[in-house]
N, C-alpha and C. Protein backbone atom coordinates (compact mmCIF):
# COMPACT_ATOMS: atom_id res chain seq x y z
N UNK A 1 -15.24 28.15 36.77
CA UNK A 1 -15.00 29.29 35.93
C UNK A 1 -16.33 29.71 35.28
N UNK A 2 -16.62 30.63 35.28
CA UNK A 2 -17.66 31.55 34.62
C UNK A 2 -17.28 32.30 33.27
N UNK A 3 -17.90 32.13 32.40
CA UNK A 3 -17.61 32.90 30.78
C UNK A 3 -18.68 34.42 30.92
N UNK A 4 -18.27 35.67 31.25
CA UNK A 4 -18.98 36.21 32.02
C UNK A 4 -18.93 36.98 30.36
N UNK A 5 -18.21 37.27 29.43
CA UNK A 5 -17.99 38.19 28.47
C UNK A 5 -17.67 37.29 27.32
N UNK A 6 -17.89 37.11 26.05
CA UNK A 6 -17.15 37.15 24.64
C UNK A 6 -16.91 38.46 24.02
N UNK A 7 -16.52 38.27 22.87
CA UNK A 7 -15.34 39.43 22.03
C UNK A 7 -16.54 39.26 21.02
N UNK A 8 -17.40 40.57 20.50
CA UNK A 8 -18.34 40.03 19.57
C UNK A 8 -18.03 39.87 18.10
N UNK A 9 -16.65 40.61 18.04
CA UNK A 9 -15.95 40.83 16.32
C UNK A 9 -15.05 39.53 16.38
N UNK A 10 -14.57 38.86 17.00
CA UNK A 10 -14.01 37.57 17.34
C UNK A 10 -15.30 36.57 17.08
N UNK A 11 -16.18 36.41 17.56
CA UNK A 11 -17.14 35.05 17.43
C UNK A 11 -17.85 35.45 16.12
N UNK A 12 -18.32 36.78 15.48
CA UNK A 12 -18.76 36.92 14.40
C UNK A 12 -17.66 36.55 13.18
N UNK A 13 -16.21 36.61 13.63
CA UNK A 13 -15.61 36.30 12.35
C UNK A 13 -15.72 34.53 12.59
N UNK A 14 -15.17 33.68 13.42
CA UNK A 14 -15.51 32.60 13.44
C UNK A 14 -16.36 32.06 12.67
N UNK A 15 -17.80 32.59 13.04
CA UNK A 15 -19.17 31.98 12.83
C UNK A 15 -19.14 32.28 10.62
N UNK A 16 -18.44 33.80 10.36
CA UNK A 16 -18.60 34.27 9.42
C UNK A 16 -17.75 33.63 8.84
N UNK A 17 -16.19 33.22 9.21
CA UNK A 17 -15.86 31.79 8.28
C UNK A 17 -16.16 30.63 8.02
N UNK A 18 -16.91 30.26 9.44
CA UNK A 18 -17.64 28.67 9.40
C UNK A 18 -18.92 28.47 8.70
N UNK A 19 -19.37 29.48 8.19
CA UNK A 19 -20.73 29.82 7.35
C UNK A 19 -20.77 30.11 6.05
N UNK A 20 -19.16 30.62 5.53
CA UNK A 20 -18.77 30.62 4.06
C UNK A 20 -18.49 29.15 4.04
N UNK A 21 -17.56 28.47 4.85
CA UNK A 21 -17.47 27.24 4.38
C UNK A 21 -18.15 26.19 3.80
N UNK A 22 -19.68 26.88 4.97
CA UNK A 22 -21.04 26.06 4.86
C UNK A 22 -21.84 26.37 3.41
N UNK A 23 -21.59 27.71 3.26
CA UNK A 23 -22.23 28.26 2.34
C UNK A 23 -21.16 27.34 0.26
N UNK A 24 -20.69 27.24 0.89
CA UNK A 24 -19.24 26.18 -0.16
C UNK A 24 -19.74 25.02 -0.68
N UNK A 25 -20.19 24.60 0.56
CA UNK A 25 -20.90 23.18 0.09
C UNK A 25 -22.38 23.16 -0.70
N UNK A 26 -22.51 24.04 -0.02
CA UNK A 26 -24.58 23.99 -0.52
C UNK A 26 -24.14 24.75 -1.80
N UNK A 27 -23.21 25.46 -1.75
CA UNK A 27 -23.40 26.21 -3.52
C UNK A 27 -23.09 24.73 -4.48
N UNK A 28 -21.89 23.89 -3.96
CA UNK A 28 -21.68 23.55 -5.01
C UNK A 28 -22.46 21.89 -5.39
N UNK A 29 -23.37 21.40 -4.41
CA UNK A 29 -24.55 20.77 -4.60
C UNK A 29 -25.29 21.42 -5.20
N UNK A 30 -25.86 22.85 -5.14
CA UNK A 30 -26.66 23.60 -6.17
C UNK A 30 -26.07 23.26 -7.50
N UNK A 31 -24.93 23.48 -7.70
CA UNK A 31 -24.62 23.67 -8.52
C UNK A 31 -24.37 22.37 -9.70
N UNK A 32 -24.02 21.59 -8.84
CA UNK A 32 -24.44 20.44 -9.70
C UNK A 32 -25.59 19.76 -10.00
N UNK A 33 -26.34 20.09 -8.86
CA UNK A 33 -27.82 19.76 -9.12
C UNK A 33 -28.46 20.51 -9.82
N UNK A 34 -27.70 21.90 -10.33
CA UNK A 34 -28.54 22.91 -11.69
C UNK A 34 -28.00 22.29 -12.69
N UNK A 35 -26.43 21.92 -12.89
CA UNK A 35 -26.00 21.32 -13.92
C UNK A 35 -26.46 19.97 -14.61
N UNK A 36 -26.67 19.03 -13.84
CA UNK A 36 -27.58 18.05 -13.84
C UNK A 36 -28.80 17.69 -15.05
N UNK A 37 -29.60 18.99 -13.94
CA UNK A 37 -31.06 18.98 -14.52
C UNK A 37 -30.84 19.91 -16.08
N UNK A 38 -29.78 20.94 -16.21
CA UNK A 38 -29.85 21.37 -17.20
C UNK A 38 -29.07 20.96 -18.35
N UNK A 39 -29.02 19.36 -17.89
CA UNK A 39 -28.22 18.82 -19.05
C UNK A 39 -29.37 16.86 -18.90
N UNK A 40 -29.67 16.81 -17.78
CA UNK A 40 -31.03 15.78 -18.93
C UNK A 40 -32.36 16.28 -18.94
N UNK A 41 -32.61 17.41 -18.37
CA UNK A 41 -34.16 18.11 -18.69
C UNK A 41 -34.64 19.12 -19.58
N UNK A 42 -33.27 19.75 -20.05
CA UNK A 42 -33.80 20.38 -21.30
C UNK A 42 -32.66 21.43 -21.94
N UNK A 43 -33.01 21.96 -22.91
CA UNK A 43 -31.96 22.65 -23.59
C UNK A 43 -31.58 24.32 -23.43
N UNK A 44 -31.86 24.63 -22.29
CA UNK A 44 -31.87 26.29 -21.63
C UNK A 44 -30.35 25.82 -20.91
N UNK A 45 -29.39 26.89 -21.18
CA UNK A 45 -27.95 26.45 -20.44
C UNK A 45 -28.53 27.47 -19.04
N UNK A 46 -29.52 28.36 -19.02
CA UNK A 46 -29.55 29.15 -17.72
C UNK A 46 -29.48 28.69 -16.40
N UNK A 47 -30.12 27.70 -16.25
CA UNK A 47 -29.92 26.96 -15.08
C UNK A 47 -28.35 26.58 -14.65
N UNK A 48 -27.99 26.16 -15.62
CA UNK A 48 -26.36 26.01 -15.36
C UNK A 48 -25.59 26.87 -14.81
N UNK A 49 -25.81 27.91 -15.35
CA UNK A 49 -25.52 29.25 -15.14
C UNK A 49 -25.54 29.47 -13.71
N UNK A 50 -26.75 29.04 -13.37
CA UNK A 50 -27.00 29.66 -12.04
C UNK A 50 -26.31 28.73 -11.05
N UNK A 51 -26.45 27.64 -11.48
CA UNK A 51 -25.41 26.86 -10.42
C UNK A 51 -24.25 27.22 -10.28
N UNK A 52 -23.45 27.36 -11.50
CA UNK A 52 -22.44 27.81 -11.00
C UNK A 52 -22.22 28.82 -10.57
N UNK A 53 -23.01 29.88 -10.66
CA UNK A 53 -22.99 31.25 -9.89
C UNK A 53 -23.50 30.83 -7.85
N UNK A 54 -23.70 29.66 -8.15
CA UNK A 54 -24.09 29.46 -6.81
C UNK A 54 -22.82 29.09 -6.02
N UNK A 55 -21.76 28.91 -6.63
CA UNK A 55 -20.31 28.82 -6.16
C UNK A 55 -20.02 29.64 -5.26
N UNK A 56 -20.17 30.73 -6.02
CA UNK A 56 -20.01 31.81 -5.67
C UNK A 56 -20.58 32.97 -4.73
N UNK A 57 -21.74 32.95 -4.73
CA UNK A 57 -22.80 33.57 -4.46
C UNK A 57 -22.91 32.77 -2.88
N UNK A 58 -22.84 31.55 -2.70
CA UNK A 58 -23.68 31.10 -1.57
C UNK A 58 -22.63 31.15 -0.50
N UNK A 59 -21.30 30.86 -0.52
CA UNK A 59 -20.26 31.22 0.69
C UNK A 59 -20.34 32.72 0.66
N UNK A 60 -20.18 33.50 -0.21
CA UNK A 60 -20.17 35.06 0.33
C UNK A 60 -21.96 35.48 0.86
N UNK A 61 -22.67 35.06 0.93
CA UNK A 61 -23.69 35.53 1.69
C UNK A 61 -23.78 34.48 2.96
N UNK A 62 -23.82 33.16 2.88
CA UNK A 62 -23.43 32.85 4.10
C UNK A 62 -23.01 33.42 4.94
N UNK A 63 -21.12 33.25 4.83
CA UNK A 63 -20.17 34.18 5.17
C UNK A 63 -20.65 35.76 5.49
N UNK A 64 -21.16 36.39 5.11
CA UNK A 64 -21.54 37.58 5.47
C UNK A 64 -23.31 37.42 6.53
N UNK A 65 -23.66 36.84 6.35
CA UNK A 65 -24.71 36.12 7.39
C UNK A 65 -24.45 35.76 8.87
N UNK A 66 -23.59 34.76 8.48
CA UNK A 66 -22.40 33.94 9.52
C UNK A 66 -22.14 35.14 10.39
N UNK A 67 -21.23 36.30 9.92
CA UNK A 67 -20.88 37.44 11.09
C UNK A 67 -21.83 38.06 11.47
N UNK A 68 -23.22 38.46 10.87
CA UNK A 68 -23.87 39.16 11.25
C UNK A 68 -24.30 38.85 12.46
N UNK A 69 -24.63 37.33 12.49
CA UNK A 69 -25.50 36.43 13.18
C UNK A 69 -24.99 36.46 14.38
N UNK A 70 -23.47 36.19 14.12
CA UNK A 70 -22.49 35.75 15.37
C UNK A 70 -22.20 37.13 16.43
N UNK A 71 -22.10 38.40 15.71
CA UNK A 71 -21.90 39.75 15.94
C UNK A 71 -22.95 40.46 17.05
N UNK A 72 -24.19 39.85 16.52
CA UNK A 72 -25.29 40.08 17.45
C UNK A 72 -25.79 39.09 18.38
N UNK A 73 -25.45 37.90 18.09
CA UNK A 73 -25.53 37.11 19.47
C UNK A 73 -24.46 37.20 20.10
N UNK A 74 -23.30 37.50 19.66
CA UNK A 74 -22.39 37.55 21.15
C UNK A 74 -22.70 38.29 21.62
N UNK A 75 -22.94 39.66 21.40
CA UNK A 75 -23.59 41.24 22.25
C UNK A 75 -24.42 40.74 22.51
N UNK A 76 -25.29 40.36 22.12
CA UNK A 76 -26.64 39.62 23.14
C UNK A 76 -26.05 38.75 24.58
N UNK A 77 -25.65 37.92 23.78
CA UNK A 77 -24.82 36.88 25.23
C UNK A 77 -24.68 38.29 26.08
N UNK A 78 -23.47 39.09 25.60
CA UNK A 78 -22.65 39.65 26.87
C UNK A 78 -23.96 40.27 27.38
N UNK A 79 -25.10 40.90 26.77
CA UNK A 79 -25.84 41.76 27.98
C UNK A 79 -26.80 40.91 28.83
N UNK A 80 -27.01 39.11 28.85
CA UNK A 80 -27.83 38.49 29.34
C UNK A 80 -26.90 38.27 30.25
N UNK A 81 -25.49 38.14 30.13
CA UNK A 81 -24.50 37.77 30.80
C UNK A 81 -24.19 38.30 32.10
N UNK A 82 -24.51 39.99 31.75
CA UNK A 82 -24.35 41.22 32.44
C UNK A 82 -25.69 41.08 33.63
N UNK A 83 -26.75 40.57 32.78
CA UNK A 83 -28.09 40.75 34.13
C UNK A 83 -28.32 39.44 34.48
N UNK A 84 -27.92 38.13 34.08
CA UNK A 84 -28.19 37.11 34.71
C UNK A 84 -27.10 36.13 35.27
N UNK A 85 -26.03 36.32 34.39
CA UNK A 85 -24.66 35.91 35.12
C UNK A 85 -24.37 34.65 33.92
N UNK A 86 -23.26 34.82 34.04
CA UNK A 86 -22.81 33.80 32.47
C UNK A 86 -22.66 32.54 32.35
N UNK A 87 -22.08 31.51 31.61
CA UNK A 87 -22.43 30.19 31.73
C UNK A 87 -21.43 29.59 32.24
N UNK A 88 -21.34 28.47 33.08
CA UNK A 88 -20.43 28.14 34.23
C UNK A 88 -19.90 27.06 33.17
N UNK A 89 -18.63 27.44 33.20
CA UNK A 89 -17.62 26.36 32.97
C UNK A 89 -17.21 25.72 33.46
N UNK A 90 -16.76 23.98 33.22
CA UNK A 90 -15.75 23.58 34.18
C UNK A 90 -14.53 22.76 33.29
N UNK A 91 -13.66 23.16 33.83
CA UNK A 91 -12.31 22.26 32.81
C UNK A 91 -11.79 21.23 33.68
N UNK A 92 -11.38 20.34 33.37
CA UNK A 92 -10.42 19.30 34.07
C UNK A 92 -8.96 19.03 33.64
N UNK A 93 -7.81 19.42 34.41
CA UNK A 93 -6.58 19.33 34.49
C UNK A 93 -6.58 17.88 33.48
N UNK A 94 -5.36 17.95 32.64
CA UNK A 94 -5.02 16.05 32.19
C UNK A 94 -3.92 15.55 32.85
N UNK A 95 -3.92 14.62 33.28
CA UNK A 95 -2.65 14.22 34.13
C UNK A 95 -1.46 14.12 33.24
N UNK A 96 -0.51 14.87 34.19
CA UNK A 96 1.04 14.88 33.28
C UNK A 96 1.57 13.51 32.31
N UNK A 97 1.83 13.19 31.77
CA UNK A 97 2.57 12.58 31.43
C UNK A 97 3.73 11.90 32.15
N UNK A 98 3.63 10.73 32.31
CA UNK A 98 4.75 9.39 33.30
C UNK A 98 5.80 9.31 32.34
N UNK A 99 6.59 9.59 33.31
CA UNK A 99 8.30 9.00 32.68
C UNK A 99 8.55 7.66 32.07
């Protein structure tokens, strides 16, 4: 089997949920690592601030990254696809299940 085409609004939403998710985690390590420092390094709550805005902030740009990214490499794929021929798949049957 040959994958001769993808769906590019299909793999960009994928990539654009799997990249908010990503973007989930790193906010909220920011975010404790702003909270952290702005509670044994000194007395400015701004830093805090920003971590927790990093909650927020870092899955929705991910996430909006994520599709962009995914949106234009699948259209890419499909036109390398189109002049060089697409990537060969192979699947293997699983044997039925014995009585």
């Amino acid at each position: 089997m040959i994958l001769k085409r993808v769906g590019p609004l299909s793999v960009g939403k994928i990539m654009g949920g799997a990249y908010a998710v990503l973007g989930l985690f790193i906010g909220a390590i920011f975010a404790l690592l702003c909270v952290l420092g702005a509670t044994f390094g000194g007395r400015e709550s701004l830093p805090a601030l920003f971590g927790v805005l990093a909650v927020v902030i870092a899955p929705i740009f991910y996430g909006v990254m994520g599709f962009l990214v995914g949106l234009i490499g699948a259209a890419l794929y499909n036109v390398a696809a189109g002049m060089i021929g697409g990537i060969e798949l192979e699947f293997e049957n699983p044997a039925p299940p014995q009585p």
